[in-house]
Structure formats: C-alpha cells, structure tokens
Protein backbone atom coordinates (compact mmCIF):
# COMPACT_ATOMS: atom_id res chain seq x y z
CA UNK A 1 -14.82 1.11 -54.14
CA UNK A 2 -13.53 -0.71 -50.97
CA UNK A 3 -16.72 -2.70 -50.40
CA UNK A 4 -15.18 -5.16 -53.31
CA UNK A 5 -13.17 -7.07 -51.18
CA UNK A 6 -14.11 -9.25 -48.11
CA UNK A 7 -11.15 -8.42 -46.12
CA UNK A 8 -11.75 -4.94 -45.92
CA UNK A 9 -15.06 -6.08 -44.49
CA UNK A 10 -15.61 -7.62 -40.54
CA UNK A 11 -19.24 -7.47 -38.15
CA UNK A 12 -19.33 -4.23 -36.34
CA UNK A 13 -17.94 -2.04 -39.39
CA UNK A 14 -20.35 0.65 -40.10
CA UNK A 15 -21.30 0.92 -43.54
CA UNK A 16 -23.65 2.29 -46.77
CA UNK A 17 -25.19 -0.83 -48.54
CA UNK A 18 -27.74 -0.71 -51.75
CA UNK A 19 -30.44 -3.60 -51.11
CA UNK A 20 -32.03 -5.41 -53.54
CA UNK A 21 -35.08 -2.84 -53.80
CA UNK A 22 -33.07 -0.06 -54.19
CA UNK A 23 -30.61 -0.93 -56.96
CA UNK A 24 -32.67 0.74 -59.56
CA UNK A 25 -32.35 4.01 -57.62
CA UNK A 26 -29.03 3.47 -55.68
CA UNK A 27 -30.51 4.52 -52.52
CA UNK A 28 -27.57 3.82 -49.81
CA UNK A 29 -28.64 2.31 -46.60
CA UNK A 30 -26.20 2.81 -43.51
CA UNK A 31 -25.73 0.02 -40.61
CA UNK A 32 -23.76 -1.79 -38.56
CA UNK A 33 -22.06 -5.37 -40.06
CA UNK A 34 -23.69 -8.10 -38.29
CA UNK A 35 -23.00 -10.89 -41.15
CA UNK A 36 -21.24 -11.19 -43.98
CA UNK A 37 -23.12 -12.99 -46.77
CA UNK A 38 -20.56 -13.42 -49.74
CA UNK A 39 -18.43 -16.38 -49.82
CA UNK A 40 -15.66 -15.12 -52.17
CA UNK A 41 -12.51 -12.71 -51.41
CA UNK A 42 -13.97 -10.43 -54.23
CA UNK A 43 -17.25 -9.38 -56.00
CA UNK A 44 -17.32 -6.15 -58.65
CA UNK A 45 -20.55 -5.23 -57.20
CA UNK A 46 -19.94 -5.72 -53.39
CA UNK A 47 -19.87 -8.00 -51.00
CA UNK A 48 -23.48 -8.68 -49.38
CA UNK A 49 -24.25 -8.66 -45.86
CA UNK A 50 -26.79 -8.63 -43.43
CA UNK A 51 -26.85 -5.60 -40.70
CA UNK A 52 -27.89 -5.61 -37.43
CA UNK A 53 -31.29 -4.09 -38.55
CA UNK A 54 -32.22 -7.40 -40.28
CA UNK A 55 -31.32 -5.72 -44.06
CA UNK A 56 -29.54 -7.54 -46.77
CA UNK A 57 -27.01 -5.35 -49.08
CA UNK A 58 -24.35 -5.02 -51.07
CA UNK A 59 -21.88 -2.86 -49.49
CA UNK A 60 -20.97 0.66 -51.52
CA UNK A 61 -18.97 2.44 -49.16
CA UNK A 62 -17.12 1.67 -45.38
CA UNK A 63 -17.15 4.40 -43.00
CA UNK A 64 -16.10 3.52 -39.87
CA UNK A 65 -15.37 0.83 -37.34
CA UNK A 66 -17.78 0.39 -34.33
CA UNK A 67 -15.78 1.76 -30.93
C-alpha cells in the first residue's frame, strides 16, 4: 500500500482515502491532496489528510499527480 509513507504523499496528488465514517465499510473516497494531516514518515494504516473538498482520510491508494 503506498499511502503508508508520507513521502510518497505531497498537496495536489490525487488520491482514494477511507474517512472515519466509512472504515467499517471501506468505502474509498477520491480527491485532490490539499493537507497532509500525519506528522510521522510512516503509519500502517495511512497517512491522513484533508482534500480540497473539506474531507479528512486516511489515504488507501495514489493515483495520480495533478497536471
């Protein structure tokens, strides 16, 4: 999973995160990095941001940069 690491993560990325609401489920919500939220270089469960839509996640997958 590359959302694990902060450096693979930078505002602008697009990318699928699970909020808080949706763990049970593992519903994926795609946005744009506008913040990232985790302090560390590593978490097992993703590192949390905030998107440009105002949602808080954990980040499960990285798509693609923004052009």
């Amino acid at each position: 999973m590359q959302g694990q690491n902060r450096a693979n993560i930078k505002a602008g990325l697009e990318v699928g995160v699970v909020t808080k609401e949706d763990q049970r489920s593992g519903e994926i919500t795609n946005g744009i990095v506008k913040q990232i939220l985790t302090n560390s270089a590593h978490h097992p469960h993703g590192i949390k941001v905030r998107l440009t839509s105002g949602k808080v996640g954990r980040v499960k997958a990285i798509y693609k940069a923004q052009e």
